[in-house]
C-alpha atoms as a PDB file:
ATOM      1  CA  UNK A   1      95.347 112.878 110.980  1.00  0.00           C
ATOM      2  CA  UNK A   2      93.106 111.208 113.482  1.00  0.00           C
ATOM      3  CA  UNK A   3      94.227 107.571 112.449  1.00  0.00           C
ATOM      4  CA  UNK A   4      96.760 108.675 114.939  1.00  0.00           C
ATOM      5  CA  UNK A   5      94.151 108.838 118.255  1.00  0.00           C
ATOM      6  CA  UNK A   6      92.252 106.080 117.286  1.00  0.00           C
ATOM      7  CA  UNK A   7      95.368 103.753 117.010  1.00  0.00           C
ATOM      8  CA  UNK A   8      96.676 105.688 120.196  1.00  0.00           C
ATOM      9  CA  UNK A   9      93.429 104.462 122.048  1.00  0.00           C
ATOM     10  CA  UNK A  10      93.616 100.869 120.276  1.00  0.00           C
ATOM     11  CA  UNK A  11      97.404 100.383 121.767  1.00  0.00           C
ATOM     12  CA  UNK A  12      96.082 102.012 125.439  1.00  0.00           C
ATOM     13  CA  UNK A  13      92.999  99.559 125.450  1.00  0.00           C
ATOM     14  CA  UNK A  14      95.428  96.827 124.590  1.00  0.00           C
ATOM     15  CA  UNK A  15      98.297  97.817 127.076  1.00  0.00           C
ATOM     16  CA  UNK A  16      96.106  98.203 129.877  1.00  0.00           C
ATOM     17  CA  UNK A  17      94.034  94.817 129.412  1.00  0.00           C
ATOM     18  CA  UNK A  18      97.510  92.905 129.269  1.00  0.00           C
ATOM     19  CA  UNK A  19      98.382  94.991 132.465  1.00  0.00           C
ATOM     20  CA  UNK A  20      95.827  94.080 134.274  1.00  0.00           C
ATOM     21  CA  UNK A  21      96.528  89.934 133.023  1.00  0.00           C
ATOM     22  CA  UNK A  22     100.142  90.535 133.784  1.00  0.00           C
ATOM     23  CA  UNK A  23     101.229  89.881 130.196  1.00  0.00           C
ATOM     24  CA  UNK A  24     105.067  91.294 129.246  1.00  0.00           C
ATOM     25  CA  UNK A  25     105.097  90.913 125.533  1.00  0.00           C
ATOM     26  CA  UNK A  26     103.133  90.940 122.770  1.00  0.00           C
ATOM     27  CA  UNK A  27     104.442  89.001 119.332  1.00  0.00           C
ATOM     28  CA  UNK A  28     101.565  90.286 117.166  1.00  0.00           C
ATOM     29  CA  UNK A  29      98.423  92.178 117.250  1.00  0.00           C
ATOM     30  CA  UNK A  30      95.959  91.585 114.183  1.00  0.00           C
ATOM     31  CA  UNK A  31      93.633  93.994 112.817  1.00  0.00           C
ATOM     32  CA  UNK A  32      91.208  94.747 110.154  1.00  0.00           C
ATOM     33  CA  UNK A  33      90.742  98.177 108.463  1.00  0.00           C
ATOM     34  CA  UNK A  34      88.632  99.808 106.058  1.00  0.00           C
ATOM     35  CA  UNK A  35      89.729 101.063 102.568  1.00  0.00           C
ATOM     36  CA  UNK A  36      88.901 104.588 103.991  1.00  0.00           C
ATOM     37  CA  UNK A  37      91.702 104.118 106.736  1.00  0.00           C
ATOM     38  CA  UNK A  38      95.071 105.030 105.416  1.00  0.00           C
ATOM     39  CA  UNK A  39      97.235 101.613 105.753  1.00  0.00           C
ATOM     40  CA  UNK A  40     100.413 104.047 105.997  1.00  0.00           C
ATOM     41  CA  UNK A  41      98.717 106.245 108.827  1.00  0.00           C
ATOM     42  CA  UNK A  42      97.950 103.249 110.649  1.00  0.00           C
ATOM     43  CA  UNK A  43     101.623 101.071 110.296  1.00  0.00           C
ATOM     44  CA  UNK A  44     103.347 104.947 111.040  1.00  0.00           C
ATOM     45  CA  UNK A  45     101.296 105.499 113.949  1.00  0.00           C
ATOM     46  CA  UNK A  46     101.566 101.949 115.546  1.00  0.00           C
ATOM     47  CA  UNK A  47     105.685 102.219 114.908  1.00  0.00           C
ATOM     48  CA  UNK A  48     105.441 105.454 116.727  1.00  0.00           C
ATOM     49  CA  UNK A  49     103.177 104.636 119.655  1.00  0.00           C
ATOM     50  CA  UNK A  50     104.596 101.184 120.819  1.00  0.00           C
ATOM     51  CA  UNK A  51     107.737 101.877 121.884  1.00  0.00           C
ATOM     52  CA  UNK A  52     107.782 101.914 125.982  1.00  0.00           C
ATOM     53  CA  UNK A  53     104.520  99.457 125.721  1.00  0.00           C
ATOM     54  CA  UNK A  54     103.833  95.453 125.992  1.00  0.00           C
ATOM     55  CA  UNK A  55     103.179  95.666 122.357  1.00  0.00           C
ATOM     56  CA  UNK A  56     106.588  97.126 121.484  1.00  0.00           C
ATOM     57  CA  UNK A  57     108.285  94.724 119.201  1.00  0.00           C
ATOM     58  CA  UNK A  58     105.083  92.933 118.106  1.00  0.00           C
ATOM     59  CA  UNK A  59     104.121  92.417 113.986  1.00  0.00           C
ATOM     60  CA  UNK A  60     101.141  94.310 113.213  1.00  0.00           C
ATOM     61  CA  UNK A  61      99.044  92.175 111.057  1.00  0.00           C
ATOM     62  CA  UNK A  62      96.613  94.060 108.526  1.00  0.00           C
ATOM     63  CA  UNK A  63      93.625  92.524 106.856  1.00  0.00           C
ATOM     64  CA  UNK A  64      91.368  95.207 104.522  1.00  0.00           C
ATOM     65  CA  UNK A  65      87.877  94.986 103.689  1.00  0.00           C
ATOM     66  CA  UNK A  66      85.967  97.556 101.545  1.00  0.00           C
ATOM     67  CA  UNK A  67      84.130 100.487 102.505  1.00  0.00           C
ATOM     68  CA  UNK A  68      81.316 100.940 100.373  1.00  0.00           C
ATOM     69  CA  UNK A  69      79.764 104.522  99.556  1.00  0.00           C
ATOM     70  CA  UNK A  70      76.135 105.026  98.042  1.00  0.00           C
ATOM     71  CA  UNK A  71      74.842 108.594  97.631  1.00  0.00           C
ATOM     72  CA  UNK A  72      71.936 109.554  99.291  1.00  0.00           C
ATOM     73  CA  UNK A  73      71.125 111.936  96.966  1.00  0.00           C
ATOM     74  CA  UNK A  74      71.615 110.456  93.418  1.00  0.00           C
ATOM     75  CA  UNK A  75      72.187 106.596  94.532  1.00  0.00           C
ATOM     76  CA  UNK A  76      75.608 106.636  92.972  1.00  0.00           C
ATOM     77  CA  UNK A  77      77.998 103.153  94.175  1.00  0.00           C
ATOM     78  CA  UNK A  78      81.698 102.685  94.715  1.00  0.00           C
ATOM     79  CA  UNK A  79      84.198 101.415  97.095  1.00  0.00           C
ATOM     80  CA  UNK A  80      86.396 104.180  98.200  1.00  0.00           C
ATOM     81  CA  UNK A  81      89.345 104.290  99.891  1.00  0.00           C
ATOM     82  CA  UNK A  82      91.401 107.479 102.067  1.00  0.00           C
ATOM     83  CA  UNK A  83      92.806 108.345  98.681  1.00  0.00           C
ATOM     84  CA  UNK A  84      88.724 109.492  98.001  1.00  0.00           C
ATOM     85  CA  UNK A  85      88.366 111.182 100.661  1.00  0.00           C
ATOM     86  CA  UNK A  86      89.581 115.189 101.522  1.00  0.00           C
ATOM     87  CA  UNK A  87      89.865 114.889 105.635  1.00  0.00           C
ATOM     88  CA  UNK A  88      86.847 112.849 106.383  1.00  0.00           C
ATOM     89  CA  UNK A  89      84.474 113.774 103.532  1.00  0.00           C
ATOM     90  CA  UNK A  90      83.981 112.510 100.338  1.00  0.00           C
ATOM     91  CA  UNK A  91      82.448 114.314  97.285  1.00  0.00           C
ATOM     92  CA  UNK A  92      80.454 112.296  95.207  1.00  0.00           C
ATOM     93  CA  UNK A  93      81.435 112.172  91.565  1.00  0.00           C
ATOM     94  CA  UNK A  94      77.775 111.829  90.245  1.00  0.00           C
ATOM     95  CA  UNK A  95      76.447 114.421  91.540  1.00  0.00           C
ATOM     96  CA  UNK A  96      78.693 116.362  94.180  1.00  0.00           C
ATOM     97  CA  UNK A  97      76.824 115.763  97.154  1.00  0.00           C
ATOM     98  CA  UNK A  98      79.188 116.006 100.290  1.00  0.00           C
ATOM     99  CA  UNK A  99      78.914 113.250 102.422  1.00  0.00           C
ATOM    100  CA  UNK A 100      81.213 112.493 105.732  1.00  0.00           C
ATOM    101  CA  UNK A 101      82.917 109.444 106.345  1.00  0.00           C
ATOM    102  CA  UNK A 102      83.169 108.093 110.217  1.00  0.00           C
ATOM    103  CA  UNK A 103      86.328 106.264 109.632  1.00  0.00           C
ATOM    104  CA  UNK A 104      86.622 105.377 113.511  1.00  0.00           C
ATOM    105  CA  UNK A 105      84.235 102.454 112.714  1.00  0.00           C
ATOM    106  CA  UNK A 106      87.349 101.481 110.442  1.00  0.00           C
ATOM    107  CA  UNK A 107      89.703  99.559 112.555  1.00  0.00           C
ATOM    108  CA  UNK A 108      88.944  96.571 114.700  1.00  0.00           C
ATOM    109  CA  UNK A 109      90.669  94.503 116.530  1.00  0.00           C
ATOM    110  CA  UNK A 110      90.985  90.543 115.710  1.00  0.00           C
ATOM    111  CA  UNK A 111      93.535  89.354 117.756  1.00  0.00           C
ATOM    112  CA  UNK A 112      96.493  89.554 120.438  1.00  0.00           C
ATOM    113  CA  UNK A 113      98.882  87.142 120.543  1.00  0.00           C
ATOM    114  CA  UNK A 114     100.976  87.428 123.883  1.00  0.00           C
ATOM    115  CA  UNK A 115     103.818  85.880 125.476  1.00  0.00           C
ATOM    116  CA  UNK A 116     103.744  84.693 128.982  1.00  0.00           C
END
């Protein structure tokens, strides 16, 4: 489950820029995933990695937006989502063409809102 390191490097980047402004608290942090990113892996892994950081105790806002697939090979269309996928592939139903999914381009950031 690599939702885990990428959310693990989201809260470090975070942590360490707040550091750095001498920021103690966090009351939410705002992102915005793909459909291919599993909403559970991501709220699990941000429960489990705040704790002992300036983001521990802060909402975790979610917006999605829709990652869209089209085959290469037969030109087949859909919007798929981490229940598609096996790991980080996704078999197309047209035509069973194997294609793999970067889901690290899957999370961004929007917005930190700290407490002084």
């Amino acid at each position: 489950m690599h939702e885990v390191s990428i959310v693990q490097a989201l809260i470090e980047n975070i942590d360490s820029q707040l550091a750095a402004q001498n920021v103690r608290r966090v009351s939410s942090v705002r992102v915005r995933r793909g459909s291919t990113f599993s909403a559970d892996a991501l709220e699990q892994a941000f429960s489990a990695l705040v704790p002992g950081t300036r983001l521990e105790g802060a909402a975790l806002l979610v917006e999605t937006f829709d990652t869209r697939f089209t085959c290469a090979d037969c030109g087949h269309s859909q919007t798929i989502t981490s229940d598609d996928l096996t790991g980080h592939f996704f078999l197309c139903p047209s035509c069973d063409a194997l294609q793999e999914i970067d889901e690290a381009h899957d999370l961004e950031l929007l917005e930190v809102r700290a407490e002084e």
